[in-house]
N, C-alpha and C. Protein backbone atom coordinates (compact mmCIF):
# COMPACT_ATOMS: atom_id res chain seq x y z
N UNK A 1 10.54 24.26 -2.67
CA UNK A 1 9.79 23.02 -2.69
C UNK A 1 8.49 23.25 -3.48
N UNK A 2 8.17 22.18 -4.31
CA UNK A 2 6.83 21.88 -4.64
C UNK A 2 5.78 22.27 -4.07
N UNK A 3 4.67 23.29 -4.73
CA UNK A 3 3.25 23.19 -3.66
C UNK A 3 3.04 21.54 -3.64
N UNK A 4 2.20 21.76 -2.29
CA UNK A 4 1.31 20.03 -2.19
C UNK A 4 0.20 19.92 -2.71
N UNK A 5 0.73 18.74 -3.42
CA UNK A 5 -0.53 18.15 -4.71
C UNK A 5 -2.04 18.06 -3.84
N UNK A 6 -2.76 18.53 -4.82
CA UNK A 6 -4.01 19.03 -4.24
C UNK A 6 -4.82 18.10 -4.99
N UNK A 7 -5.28 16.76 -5.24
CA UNK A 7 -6.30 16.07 -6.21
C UNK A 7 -7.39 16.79 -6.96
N UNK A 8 -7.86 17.07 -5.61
CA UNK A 8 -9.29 17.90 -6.14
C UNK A 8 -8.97 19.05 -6.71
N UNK A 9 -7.66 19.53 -6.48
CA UNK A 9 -8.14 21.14 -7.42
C UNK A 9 -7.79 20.70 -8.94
N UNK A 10 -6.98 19.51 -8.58
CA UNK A 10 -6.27 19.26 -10.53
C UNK A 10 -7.28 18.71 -11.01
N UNK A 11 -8.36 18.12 -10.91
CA UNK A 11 -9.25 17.56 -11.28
C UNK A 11 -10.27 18.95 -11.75
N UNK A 12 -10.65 19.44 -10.78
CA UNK A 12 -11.22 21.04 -11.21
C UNK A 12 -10.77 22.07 -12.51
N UNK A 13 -9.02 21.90 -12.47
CA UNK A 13 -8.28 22.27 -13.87
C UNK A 13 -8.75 21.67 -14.98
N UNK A 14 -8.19 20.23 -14.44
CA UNK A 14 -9.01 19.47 -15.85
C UNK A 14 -10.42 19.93 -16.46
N UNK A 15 -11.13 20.10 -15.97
CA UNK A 15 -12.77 20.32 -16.29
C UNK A 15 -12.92 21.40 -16.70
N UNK A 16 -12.24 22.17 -16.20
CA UNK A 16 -12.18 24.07 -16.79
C UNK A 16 -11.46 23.73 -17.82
N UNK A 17 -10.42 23.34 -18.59
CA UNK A 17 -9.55 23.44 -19.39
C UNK A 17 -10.54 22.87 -20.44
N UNK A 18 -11.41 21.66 -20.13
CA UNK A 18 -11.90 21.11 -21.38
C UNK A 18 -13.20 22.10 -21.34
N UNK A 19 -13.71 22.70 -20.78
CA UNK A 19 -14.99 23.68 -21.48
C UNK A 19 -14.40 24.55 -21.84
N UNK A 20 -13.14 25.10 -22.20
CA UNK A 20 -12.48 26.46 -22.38
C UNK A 20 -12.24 25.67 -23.67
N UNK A 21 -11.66 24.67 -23.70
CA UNK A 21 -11.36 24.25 -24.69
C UNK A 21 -12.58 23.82 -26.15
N UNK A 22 -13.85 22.86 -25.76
CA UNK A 22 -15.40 22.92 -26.36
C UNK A 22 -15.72 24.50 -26.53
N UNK A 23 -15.89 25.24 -25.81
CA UNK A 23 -16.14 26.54 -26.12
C UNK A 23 -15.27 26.96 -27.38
N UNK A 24 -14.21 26.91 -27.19
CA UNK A 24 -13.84 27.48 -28.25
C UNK A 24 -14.02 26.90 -29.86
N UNK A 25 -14.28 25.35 -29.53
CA UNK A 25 -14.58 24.72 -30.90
C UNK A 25 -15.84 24.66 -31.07
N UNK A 26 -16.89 24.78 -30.32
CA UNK A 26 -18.13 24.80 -30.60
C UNK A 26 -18.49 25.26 -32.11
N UNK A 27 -19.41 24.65 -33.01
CA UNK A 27 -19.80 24.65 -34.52
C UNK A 27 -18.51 24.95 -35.31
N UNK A 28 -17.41 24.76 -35.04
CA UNK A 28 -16.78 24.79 -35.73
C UNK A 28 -15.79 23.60 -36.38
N UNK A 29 -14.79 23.64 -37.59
CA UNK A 29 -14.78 22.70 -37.98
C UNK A 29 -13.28 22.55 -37.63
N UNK A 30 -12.58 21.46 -38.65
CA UNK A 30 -11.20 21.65 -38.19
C UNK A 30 -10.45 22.69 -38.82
N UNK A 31 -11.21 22.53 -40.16
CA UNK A 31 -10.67 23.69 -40.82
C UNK A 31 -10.75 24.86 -40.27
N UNK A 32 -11.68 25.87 -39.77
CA UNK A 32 -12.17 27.24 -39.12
C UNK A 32 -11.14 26.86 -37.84
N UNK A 33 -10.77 26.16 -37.22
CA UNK A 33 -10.27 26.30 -35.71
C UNK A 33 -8.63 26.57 -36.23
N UNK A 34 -7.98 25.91 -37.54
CA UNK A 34 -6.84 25.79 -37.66
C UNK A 34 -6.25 27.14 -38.35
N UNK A 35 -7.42 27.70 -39.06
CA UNK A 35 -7.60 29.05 -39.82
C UNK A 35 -7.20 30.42 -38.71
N UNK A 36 -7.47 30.16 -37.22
CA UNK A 36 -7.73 31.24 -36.23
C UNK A 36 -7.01 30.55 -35.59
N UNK A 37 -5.38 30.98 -35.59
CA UNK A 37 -4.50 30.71 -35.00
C UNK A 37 -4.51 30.98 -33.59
N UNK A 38 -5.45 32.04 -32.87
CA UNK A 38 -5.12 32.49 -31.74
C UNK A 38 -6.21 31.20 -30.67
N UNK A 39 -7.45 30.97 -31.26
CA UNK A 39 -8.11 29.80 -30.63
C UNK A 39 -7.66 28.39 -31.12
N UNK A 40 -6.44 27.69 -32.29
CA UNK A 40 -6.02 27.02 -31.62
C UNK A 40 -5.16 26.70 -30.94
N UNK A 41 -4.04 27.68 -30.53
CA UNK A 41 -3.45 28.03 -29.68
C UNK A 41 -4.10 28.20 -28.54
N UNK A 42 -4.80 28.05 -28.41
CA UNK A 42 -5.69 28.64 -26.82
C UNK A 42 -5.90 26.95 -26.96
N UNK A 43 -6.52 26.21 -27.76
CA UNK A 43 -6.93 24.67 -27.53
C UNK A 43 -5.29 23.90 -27.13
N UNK A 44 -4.61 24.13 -28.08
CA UNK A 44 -3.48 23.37 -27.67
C UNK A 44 -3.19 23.76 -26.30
N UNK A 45 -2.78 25.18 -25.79
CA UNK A 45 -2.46 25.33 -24.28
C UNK A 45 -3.30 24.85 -23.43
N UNK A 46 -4.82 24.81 -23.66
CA UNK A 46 -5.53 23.72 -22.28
C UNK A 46 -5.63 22.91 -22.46
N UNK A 47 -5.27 22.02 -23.70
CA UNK A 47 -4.92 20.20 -23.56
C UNK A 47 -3.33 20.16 -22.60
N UNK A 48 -2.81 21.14 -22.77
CA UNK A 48 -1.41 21.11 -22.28
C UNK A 48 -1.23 21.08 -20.71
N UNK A 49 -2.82 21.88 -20.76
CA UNK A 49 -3.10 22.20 -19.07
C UNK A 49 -3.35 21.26 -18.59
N UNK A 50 -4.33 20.10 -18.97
CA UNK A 50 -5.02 18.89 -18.58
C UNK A 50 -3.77 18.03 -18.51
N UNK A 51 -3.14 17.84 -19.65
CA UNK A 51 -1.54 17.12 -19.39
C UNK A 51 -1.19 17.57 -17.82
N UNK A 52 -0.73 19.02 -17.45
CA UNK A 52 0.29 19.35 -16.32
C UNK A 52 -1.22 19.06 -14.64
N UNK A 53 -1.90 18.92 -14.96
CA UNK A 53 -2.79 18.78 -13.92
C UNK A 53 -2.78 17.33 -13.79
N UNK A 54 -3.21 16.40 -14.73
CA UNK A 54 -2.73 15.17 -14.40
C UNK A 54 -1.53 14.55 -14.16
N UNK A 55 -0.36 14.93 -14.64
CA UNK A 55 0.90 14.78 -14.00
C UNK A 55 1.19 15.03 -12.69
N UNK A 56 0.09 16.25 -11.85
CA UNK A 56 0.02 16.42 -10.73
C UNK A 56 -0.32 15.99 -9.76
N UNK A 57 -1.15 14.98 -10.27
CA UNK A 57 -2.43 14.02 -9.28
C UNK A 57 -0.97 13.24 -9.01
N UNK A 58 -1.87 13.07 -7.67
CA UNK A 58 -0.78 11.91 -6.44
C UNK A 58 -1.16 10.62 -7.65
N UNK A 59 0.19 9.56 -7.35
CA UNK A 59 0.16 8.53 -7.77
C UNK A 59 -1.12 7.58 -7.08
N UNK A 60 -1.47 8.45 -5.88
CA UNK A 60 -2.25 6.84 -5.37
C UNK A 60 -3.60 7.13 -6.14
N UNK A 61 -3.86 8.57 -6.85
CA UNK A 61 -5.10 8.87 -7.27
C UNK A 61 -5.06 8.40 -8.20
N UNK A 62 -4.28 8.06 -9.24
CA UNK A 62 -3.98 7.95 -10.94
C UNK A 62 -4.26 6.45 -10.33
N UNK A 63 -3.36 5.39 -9.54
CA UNK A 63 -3.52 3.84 -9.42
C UNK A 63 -5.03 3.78 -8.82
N UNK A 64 -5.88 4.53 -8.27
CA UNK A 64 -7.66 4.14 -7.85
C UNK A 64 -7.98 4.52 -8.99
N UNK A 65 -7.53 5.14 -10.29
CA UNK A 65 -8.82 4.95 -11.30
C UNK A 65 -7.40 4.74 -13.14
N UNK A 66 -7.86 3.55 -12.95
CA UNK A 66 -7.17 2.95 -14.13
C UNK A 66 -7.78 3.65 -15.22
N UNK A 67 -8.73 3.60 -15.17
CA UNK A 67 -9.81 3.30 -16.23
C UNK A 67 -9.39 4.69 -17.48
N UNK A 68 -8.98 5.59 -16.65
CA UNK A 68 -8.26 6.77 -17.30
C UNK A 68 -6.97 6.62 -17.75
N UNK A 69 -6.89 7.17 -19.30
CA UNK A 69 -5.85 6.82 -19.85
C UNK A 69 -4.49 8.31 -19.48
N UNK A 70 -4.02 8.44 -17.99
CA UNK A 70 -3.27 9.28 -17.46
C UNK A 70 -2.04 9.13 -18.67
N UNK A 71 -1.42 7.77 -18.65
CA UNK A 71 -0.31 8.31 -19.29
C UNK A 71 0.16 8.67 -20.62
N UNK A 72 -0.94 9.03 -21.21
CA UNK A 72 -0.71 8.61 -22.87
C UNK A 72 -1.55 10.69 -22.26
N UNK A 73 -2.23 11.28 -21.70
CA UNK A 73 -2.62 12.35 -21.25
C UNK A 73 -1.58 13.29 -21.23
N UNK A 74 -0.35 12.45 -20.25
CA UNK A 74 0.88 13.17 -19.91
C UNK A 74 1.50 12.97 -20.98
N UNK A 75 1.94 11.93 -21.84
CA UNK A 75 2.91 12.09 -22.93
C UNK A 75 1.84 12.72 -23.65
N UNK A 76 0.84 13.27 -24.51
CA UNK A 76 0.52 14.19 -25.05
C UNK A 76 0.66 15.79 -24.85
N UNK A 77 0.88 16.28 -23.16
CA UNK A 77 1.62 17.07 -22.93
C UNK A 77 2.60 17.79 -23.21
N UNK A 78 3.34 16.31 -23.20
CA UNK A 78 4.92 16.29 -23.33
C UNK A 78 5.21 16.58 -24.95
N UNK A 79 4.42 15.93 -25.66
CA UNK A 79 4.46 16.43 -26.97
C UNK A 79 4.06 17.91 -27.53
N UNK A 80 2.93 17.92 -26.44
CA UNK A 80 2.90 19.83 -27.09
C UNK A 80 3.88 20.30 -27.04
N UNK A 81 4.29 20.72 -25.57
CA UNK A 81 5.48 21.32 -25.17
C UNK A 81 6.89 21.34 -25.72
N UNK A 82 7.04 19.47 -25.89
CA UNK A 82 8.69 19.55 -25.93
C UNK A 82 8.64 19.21 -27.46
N UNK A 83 7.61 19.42 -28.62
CA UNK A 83 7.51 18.36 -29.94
C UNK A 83 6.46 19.46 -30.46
N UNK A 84 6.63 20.68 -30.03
CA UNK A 84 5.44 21.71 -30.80
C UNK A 84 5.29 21.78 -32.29
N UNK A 85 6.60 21.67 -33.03
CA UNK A 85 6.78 21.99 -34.51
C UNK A 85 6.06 20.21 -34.78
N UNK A 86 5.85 19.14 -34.30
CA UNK A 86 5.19 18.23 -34.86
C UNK A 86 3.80 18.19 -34.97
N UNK A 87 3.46 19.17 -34.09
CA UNK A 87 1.43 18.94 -33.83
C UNK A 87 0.78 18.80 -35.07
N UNK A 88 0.00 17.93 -35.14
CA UNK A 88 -0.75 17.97 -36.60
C UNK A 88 -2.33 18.61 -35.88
N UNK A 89 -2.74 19.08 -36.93
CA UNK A 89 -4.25 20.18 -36.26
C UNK A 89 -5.35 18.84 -36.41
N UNK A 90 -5.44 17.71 -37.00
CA UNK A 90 -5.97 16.48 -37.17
C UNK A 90 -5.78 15.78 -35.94
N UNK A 91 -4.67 15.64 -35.34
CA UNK A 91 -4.43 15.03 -33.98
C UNK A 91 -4.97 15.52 -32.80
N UNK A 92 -5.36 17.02 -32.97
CA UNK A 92 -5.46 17.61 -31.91
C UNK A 92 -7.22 17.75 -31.88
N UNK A 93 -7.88 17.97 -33.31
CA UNK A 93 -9.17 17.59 -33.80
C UNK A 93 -9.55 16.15 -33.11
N UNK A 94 -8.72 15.37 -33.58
CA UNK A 94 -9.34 14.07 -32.67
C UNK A 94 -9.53 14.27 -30.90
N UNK A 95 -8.64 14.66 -30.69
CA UNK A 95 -8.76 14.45 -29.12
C UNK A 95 -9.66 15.62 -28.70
N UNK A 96 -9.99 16.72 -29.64
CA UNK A 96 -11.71 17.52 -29.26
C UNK A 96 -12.81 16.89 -29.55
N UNK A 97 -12.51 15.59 -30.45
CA UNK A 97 -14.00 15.08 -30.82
C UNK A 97 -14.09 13.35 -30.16
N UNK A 98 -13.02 13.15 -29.71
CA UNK A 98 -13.28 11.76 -29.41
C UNK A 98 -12.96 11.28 -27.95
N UNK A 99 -11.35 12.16 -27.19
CA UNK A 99 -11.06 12.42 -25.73
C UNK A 99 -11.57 13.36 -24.94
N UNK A 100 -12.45 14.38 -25.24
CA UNK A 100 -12.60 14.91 -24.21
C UNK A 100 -13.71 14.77 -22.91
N UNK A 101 -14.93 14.63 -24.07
CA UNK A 101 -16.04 14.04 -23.47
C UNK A 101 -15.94 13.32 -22.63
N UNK A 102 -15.10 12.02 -22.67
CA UNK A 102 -15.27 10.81 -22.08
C UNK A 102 -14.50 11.15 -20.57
N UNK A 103 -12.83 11.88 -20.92
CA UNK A 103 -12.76 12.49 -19.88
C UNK A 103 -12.91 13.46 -18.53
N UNK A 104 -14.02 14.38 -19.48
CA UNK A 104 -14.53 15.16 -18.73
C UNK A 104 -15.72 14.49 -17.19
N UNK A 105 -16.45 13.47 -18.10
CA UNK A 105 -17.53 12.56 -17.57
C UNK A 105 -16.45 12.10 -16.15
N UNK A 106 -15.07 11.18 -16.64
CA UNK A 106 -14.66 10.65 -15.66
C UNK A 106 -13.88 11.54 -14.94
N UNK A 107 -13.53 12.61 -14.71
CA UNK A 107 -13.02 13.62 -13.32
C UNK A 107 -14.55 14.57 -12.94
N UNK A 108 -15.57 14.36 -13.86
CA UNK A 108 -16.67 14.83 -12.90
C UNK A 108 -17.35 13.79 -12.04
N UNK A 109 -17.03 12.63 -12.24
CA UNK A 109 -17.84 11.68 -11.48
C UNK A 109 -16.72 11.67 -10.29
N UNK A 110 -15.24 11.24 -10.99
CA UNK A 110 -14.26 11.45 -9.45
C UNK A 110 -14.64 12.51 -9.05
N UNK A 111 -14.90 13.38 -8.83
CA UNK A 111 -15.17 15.04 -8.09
C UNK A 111 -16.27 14.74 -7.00
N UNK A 112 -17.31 13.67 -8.06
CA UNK A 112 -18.85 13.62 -7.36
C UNK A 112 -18.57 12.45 -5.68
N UNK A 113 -17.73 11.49 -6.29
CA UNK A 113 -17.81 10.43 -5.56
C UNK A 113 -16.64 10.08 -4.55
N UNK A 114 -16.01 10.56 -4.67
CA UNK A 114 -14.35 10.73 -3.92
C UNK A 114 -15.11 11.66 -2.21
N UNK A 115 -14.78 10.82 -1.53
CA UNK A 115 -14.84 11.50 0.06
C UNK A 115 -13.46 12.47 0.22
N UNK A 116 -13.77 14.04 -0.16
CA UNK A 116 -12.34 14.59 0.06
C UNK A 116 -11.84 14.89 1.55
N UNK A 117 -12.66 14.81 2.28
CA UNK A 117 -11.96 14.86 3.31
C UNK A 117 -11.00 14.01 3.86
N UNK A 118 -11.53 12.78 3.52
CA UNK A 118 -10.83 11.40 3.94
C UNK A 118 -9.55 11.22 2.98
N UNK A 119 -10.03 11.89 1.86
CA UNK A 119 -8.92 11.21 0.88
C UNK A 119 -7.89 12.63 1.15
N UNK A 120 -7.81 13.79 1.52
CA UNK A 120 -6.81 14.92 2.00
C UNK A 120 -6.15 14.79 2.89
N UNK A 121 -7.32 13.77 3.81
CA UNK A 121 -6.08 13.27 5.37
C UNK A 121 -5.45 12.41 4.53
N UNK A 122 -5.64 11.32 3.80
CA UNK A 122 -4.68 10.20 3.36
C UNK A 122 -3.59 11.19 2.50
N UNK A 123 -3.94 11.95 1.79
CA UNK A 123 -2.91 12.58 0.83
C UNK A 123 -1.88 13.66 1.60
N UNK A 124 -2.40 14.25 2.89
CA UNK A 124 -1.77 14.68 3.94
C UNK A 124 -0.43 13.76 4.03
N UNK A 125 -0.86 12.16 4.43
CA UNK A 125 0.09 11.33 5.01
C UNK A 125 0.95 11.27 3.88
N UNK A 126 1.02 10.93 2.57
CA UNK A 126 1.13 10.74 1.67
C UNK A 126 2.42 11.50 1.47
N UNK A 127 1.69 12.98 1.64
CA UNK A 127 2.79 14.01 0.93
C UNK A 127 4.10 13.97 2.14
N UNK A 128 3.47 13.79 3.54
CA UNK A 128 4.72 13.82 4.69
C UNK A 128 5.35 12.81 4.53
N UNK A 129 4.86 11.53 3.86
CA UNK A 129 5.84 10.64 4.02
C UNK A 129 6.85 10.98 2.99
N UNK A 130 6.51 11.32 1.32
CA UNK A 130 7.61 11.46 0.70
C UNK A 130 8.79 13.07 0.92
N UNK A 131 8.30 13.55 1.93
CA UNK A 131 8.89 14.80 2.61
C UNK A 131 9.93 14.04 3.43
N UNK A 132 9.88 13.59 4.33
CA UNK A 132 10.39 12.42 5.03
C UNK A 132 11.21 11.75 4.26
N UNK A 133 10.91 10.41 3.69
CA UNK A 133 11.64 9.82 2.49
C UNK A 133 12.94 11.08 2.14
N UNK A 134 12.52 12.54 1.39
CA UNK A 134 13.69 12.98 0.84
C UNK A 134 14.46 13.49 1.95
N UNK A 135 13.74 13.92 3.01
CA UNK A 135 14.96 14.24 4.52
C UNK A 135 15.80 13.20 5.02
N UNK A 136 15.44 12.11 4.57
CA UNK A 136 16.31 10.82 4.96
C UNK A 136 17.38 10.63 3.82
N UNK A 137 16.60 11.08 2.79
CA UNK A 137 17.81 10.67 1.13
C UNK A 137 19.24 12.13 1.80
N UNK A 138 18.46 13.29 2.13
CA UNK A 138 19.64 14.20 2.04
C UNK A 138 20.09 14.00 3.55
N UNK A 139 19.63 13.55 4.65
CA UNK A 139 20.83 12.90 5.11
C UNK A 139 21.65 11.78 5.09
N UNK A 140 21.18 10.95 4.61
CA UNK A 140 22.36 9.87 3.84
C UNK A 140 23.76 10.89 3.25
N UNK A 141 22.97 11.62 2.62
CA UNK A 141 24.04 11.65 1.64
C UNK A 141 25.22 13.05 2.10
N UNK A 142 24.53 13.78 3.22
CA UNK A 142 25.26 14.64 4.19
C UNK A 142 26.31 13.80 5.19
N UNK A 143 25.56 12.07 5.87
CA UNK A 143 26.54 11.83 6.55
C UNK A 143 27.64 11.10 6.02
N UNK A 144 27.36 10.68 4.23
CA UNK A 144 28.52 10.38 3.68
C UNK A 144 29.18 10.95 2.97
N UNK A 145 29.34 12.25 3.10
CA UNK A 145 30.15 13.25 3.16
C UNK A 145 31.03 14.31 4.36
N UNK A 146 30.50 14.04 5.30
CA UNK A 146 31.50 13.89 6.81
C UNK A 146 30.17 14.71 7.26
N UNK A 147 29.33 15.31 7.00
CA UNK A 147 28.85 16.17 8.30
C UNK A 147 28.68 15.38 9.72
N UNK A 148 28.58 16.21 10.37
CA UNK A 148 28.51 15.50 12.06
C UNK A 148 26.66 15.63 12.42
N UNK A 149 26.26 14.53 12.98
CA UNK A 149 25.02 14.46 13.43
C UNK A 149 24.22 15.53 13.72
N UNK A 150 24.79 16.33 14.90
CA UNK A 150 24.41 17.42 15.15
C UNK A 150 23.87 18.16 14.21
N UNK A 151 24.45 18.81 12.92
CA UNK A 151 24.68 19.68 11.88
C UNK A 151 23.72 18.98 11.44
N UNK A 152 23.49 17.36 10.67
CA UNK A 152 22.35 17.15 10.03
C UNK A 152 20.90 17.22 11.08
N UNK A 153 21.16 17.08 12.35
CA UNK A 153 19.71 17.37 13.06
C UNK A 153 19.21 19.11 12.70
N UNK A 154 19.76 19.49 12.57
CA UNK A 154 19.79 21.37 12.31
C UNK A 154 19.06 21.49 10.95
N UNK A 155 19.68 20.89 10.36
CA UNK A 155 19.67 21.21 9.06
C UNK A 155 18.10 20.72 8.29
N UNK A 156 17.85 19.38 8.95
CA UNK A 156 17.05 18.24 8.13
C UNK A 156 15.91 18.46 9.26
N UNK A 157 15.54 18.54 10.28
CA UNK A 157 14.98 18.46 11.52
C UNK A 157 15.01 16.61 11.70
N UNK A 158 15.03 15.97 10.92
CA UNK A 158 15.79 14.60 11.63
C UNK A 158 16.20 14.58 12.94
N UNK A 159 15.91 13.78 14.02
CA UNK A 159 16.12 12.98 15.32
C UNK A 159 17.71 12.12 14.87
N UNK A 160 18.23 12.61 16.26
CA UNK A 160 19.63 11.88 15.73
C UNK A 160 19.72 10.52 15.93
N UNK A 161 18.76 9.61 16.33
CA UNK A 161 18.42 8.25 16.25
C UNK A 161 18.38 7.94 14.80
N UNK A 162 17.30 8.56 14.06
CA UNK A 162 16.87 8.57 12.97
C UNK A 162 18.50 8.62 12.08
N UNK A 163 19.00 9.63 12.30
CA UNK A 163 20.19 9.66 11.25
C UNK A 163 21.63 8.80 11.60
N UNK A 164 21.67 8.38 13.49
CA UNK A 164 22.39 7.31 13.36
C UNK A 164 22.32 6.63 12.65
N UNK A 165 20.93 5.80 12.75
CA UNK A 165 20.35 4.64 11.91
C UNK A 165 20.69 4.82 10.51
N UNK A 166 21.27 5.56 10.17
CA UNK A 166 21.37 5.78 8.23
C UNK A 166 22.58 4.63 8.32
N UNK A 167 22.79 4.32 6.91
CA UNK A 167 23.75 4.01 6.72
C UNK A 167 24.66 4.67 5.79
């Protein structure tokens, strides 16, 4: 199973990834960054990071702040990774001189202003319910394949009320 999505630490990734990332372009141009293959390779892998950290954030965190452009974040990801031979060093120049800033500002202010305690119990509930949700999907699909109640209470920790009730 999945570790449980942690908001605050992916938000913390994010912020490390983009000063690892400014650090490395600091006074330099596009030309000098594209010249030193090994720092932009180091830039492309922590935009890649900021991609897999925001893909991580719970959905209810990504729907409280619109204002962040998450999914065009994650399909840029998706493009390093699965679309590497397309990267243009101009594309990736833009998003050091024009996305990062703005993003950085908005997961340091979520960091500042987010009650984590309150929001860890909610993301607590969050993560048990879709734990739940999939213990119910895999017994559906155990009791329509013959297992006997019993066997899915064992198996799923499901209440055999709970898995009567399936259909």
């Amino acid at each position: 199973m999945r570790e449980k999505v942690r908001d605050k630490e992916r938000l913390q990734h994010i912020i490390e990834a983009i000063d690892c990332i400014l650090n490395f372009a600091e006074g330099k141009t596009l030309e000098e960054i594209s010249a030193d293959k090994l720092k932009y390779y180091g830039i492309v892998k922590n935009i890649e990071i900021i991609g897999e950290a925001s893909y991580n954030l719970t959905q209810a965190f990504i729907n409280q702040h619109p204002e962040t452009p998450w999914t065009f974040i994650k399909k840029m990801r998706h493009v390093l990774v699965h679309d590497y031979y397309q990267i243009k060093a101009n594309e990736i120049w833009k998003v050091i001189k024009e996305d990062l800033h703005p993003l950085r500002e908005q997961a340091t202010r979520y960091l500042s202003e987010t009650n984590w305690e309150e929001w860890e119990k909610n993301e607590q509930v969050i993560y048990e319910s879709a734990v739940h949700k999939n213990l119910i999907q895999t017994a559906t699909r155990m009791k329509s394949l013959g297992y006997e109640t019993n066997e899915i209470c064992k198996i799923t920790g499901l209440s055999k009320d709970e898995i009567e009730g399936l259909s």
